[in-house]
Protein backbone atom coordinates (compact mmCIF):
# COMPACT_ATOMS: atom_id res chain seq x y z
CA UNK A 1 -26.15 3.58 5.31
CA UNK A 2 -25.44 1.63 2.13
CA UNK A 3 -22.93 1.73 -0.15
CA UNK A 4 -22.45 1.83 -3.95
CA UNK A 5 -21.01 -0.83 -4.98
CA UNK A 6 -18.16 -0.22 -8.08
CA UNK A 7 -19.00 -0.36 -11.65
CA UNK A 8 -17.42 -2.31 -14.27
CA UNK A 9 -14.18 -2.88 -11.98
CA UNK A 10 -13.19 -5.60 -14.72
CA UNK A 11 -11.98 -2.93 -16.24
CA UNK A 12 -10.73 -0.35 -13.78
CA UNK A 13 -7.31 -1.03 -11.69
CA UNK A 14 -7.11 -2.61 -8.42
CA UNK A 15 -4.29 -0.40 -6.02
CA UNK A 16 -2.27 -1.66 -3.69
CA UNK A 17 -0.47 0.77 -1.39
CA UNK A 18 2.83 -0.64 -0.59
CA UNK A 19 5.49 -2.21 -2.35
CA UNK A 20 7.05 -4.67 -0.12
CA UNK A 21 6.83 -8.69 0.51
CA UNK A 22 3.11 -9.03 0.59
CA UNK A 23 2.28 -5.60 -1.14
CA UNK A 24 4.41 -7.05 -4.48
CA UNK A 25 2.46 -10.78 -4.32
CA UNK A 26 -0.97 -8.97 -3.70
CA UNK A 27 -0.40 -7.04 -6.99
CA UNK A 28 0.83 -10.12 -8.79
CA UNK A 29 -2.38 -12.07 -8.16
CA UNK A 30 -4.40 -8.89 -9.09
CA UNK A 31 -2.80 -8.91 -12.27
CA UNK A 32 -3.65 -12.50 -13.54
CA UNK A 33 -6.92 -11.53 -15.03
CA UNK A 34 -5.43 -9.28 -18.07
CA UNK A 35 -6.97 -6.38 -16.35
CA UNK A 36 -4.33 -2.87 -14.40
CA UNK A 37 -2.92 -2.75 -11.39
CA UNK A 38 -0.99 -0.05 -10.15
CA UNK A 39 1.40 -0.21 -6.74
CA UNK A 40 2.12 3.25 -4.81
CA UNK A 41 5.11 3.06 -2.46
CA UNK A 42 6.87 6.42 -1.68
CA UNK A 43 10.05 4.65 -2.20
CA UNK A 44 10.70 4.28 -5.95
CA UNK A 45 13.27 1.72 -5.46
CA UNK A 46 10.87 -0.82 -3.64
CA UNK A 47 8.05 -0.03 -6.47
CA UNK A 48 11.04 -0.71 -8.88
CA UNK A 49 11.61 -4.72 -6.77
CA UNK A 50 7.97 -5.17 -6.62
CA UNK A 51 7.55 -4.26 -10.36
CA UNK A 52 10.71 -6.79 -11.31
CA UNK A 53 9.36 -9.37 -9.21
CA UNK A 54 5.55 -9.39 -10.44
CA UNK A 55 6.93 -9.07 -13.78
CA UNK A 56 9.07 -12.49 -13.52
CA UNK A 57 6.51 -14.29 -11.76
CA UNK A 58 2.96 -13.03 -13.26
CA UNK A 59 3.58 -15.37 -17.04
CA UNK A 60 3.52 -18.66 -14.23
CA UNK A 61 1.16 -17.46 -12.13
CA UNK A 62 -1.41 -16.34 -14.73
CA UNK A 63 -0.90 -19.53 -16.86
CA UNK A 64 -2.07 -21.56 -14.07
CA UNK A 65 -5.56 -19.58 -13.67
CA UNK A 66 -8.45 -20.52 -15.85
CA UNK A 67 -8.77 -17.74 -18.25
CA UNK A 68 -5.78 -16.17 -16.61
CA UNK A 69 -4.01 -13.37 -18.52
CA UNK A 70 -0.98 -11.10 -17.76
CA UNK A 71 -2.13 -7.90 -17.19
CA UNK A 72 -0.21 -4.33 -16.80
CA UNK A 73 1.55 -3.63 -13.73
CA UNK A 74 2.56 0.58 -12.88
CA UNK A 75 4.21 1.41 -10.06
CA UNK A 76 4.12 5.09 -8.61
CA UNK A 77 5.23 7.16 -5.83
CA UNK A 78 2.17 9.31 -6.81
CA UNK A 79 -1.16 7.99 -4.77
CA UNK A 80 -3.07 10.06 -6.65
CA UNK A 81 -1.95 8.94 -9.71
CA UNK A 82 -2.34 5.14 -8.14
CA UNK A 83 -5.82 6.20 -6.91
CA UNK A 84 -6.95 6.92 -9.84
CA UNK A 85 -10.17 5.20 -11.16
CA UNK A 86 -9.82 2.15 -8.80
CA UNK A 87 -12.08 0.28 -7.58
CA UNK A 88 -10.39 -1.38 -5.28
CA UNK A 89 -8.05 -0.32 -3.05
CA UNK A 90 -5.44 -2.67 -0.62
CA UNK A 91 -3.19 -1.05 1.71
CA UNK A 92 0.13 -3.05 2.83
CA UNK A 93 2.14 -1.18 4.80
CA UNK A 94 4.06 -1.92 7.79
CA UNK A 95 2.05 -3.07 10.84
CA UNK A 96 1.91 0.49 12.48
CA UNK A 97 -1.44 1.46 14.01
CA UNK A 98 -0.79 4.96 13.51
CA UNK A 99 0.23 4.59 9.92
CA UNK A 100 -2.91 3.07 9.08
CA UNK A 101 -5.03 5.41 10.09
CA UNK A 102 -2.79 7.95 8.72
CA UNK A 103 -2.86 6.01 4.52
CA UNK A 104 -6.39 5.51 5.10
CA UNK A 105 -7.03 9.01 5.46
CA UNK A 106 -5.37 9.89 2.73
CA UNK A 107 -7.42 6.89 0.44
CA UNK A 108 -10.68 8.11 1.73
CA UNK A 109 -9.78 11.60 0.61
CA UNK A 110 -8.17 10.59 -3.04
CA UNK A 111 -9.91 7.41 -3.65
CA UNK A 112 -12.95 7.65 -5.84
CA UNK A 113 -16.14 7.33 -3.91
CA UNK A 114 -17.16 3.94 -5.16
CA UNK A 115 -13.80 2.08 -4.62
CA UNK A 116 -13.49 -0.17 -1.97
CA UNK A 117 -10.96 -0.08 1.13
CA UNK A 118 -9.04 -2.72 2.14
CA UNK A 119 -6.47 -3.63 4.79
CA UNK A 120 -4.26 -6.42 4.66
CA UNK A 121 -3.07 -5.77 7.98
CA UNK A 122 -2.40 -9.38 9.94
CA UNK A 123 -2.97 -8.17 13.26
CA UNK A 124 -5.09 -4.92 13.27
CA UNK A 125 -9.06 -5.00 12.70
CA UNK A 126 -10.58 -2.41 10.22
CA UNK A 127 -12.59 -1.46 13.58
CA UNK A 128 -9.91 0.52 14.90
CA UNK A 129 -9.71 2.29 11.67
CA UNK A 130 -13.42 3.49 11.21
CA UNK A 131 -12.89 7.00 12.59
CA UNK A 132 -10.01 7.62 9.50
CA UNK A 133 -12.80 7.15 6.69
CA UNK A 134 -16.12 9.04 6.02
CA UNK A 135 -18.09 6.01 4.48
CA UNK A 136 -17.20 2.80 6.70
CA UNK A 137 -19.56 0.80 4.74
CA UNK A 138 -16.90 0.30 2.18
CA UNK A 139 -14.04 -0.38 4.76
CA UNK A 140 -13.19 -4.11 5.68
CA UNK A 141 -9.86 -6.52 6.32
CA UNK A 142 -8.59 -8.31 3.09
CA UNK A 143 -6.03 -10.30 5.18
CA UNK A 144 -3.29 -12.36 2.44
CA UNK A 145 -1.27 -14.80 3.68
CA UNK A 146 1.76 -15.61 1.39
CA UNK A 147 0.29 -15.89 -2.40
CA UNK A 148 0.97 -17.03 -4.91
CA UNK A 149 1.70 -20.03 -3.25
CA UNK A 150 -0.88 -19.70 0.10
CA UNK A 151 -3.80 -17.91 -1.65
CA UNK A 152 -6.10 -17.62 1.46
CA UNK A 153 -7.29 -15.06 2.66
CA UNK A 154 -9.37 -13.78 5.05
CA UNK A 155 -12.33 -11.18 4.87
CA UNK A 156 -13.56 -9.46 7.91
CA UNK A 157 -16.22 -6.45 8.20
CA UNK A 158 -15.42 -3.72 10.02
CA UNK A 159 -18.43 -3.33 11.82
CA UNK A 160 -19.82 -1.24 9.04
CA UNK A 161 -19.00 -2.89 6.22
CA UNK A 162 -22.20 -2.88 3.55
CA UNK A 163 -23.31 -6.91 3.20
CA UNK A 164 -22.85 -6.55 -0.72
CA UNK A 165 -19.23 -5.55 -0.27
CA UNK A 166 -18.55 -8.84 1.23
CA UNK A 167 -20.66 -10.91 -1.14
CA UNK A 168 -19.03 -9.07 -4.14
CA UNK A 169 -15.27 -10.06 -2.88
CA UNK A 170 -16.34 -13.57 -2.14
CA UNK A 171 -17.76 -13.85 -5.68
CA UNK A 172 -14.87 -12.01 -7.68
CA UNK A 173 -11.87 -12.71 -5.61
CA UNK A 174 -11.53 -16.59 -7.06
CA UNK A 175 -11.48 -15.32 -10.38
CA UNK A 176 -7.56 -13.81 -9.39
CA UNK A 177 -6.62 -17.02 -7.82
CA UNK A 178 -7.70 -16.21 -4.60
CA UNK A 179 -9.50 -18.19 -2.00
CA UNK A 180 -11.81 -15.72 0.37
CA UNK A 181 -12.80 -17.27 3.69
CA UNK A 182 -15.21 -14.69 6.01
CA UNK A 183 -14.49 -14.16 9.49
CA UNK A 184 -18.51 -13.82 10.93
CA UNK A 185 -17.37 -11.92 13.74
CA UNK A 186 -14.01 -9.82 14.48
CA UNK A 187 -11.52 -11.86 15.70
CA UNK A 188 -7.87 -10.66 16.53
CA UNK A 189 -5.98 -12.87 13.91
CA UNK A 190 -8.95 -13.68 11.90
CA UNK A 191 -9.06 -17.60 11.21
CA UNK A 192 -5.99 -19.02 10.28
CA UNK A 193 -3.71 -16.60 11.85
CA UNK A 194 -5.18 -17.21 15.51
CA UNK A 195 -4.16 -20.97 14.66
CA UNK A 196 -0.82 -19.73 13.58
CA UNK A 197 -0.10 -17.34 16.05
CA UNK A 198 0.15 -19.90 18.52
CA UNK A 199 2.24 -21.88 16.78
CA UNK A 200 4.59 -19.18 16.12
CA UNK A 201 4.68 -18.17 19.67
CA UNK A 202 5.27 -21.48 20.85
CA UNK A 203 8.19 -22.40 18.81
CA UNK A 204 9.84 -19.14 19.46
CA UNK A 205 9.61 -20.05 23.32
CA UNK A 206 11.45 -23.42 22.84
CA UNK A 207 14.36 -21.72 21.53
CA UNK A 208 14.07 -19.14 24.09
CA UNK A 209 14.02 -20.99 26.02
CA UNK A 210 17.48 -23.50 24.64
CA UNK A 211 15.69 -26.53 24.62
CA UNK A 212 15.64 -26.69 20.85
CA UNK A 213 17.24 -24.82 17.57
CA UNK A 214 15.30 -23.50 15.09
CA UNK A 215 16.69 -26.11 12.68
CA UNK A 216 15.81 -28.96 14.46
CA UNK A 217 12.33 -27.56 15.38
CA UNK A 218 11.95 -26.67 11.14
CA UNK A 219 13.05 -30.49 10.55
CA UNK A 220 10.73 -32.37 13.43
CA UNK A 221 7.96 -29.71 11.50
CA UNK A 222 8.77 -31.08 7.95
CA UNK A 223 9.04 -34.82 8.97
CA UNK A 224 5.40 -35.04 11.00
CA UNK A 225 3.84 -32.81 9.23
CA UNK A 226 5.05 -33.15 5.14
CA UNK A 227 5.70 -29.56 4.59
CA UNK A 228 8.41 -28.02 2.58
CA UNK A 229 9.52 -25.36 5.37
CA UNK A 230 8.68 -24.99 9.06
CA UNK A 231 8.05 -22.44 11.35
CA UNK A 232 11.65 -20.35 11.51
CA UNK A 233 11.82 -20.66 7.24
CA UNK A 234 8.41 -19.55 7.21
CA UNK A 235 8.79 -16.69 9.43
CA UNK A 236 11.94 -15.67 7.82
CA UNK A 237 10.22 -15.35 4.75
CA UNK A 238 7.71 -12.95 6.22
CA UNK A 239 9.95 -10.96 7.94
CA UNK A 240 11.51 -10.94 11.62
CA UNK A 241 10.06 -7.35 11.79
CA UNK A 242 6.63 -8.20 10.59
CA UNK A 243 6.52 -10.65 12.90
CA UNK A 244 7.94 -8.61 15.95
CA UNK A 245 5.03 -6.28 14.92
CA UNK A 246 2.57 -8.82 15.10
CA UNK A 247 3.56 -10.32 18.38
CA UNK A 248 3.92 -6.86 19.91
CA UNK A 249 0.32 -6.33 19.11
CA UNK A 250 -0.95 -9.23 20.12
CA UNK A 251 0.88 -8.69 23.53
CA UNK A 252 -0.48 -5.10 23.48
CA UNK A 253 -4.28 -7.13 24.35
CA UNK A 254 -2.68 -9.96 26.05
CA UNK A 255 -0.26 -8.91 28.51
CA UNK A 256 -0.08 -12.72 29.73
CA UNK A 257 1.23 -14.02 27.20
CA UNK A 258 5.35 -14.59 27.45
CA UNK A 259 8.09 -12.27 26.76
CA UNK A 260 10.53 -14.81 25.62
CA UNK A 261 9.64 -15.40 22.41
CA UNK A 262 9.39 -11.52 21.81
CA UNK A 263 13.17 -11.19 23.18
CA UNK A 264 14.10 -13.57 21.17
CA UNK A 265 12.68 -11.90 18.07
CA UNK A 266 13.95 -8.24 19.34
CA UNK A 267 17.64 -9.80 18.65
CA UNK A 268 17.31 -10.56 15.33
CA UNK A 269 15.74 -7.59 14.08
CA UNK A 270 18.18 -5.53 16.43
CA UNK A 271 21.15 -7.20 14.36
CA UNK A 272 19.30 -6.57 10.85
CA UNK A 273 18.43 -10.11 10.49
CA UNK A 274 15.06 -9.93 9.28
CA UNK A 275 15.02 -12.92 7.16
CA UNK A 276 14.98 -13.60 3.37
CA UNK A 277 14.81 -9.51 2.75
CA UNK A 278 18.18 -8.84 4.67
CA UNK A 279 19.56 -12.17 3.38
CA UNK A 280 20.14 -13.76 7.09
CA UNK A 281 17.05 -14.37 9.73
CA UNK A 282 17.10 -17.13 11.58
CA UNK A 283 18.85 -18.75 8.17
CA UNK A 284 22.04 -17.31 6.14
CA UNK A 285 20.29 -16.77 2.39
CA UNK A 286 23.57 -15.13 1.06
CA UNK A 287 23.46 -11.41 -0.53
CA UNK A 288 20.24 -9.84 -1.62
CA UNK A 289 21.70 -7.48 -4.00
């Protein structure tokens, strides 16, 4: 079956259905064409951060965009209200399986029939979320990594996904700043992330396992490889519970891999350290107000 694609979504919102660290950032980028974007978190206070934060960033951000813009930004606790004449729609919500399928039940009910779904789920493919929407042809991953400053992403089908779908996000998505790379067949992790993953995992086991701290291992990081943060600053600023989710699903089809560096992780987020959003992760970042 085909789908039909959007019309004239340069001048209908984009939605993004959660507020928090990536939800916020996805929003920003969407907004650096001039053009609405509307955030839906049930929580008013996080909509509230997200709309302070893409308001303080979005002048920068759009300035640096050829023909970029500031456009409006609304945040609601109302998804039909964020629904609303989108035509394209980006869930971010915590890395919950069963959540998922739960929002995108609700956005294939209140969406409107042209809009396109979108999960920006790190670890979960869009296959395991067919049987929540009527019309999989307009279901795929939009995977972000950390924007504005890493404006990858990653866009996977979902087995169902309409070709044009695809082509349209790899033509339009540049225009907000974002890069689009297309996983051709699923892939838990997608492309970078796989890469990543392992990387993660593996410095998590050498403090495990006490041979190193994650201080030194961030330093050795920055000195070979010229970065500005390694892994632990980098994970902090996703969030130890994002990451705990990730690992726990990659585990979930793995059961080889090692506990350690899930341990490990399960003490942090056990004490509340979950990084920049607690103010203390594997760093101390003082109060977050």
């Amino acid at each position: 079956m085909s789908f039909t694609l959007p019309t004239a979504p340069e001048n209908r919102p984009v939605t993004v259905v959660g507020a928090g660290t990536l939800g916020r950032r996805i929003a920003l980028m969407f907004a650096t064409r001039g053009g609405p974007v509307r955030v839906h978190d049930p929580a008013a206070e996080a909509g509230d951060a997200a709309r302070a934060y893409i308001e303080k960033e979005l002048p920068a951000v759009a300035a640096r965009l050829a023909g970029g813009r500031p456009g409006t930004v609304e945040t609601t606790t109302d998804l039909a209200r964020a629904l609303d004449d989108a035509w394209l729609v980006v869930e971010a919500v915590p890395e919950r399986l069963d959540l998922k399928r739960k929002i995108f039940e609700e956005l294939d009910r209140e969406a409107p029939a042209d809009a396109i779904l979108a999960s920006n789920s790190s670890s979960y493919a869009t296959s395991r979320l067919v049987g929540s929407v009527r019309s999989p042809e307009r279901l795929l991953n939009i995977h972000f990594y950390m924007p504005p400053r890493q404006n990858a992403v990653d866009l996977m089908s979902c087995g169902h996904t309409d070709r044009a779908v695809l082509d349209l996000l790899l033509s339009t998505l540049p225009d907000y700043g974002i890069q689009p790379f297309e996983a051709h067949r699923e892939s838990t992790g997608f492309i970078f992330n796989r890469v990543w993953a392992a990387i993660k995992r593996e410095s998590l086991a050498v403090v495990a396992e006490g041979v190193s701290t994650p201080e030194d291992v961030d330093r050795m990081w920055q000195v070979n490889m010229g970065t500005a943060a390694g892994p632990f600053r980098m994970m902090d600023a996703v969030g130890l519970d994002v990451v705990l989710d990730i690992e726990n699903h990659y585990a979930a089809e793995n059961p080889h891999l090692p506990q350690g560096p899930r341990t490990l992780l399960h003490r942090y987020v056990d004490e509340g350290r979950l990084g920049v959003k607690t103010g203390r992760g594997f760093y101390e970042y003082g109060p977050t107000g």
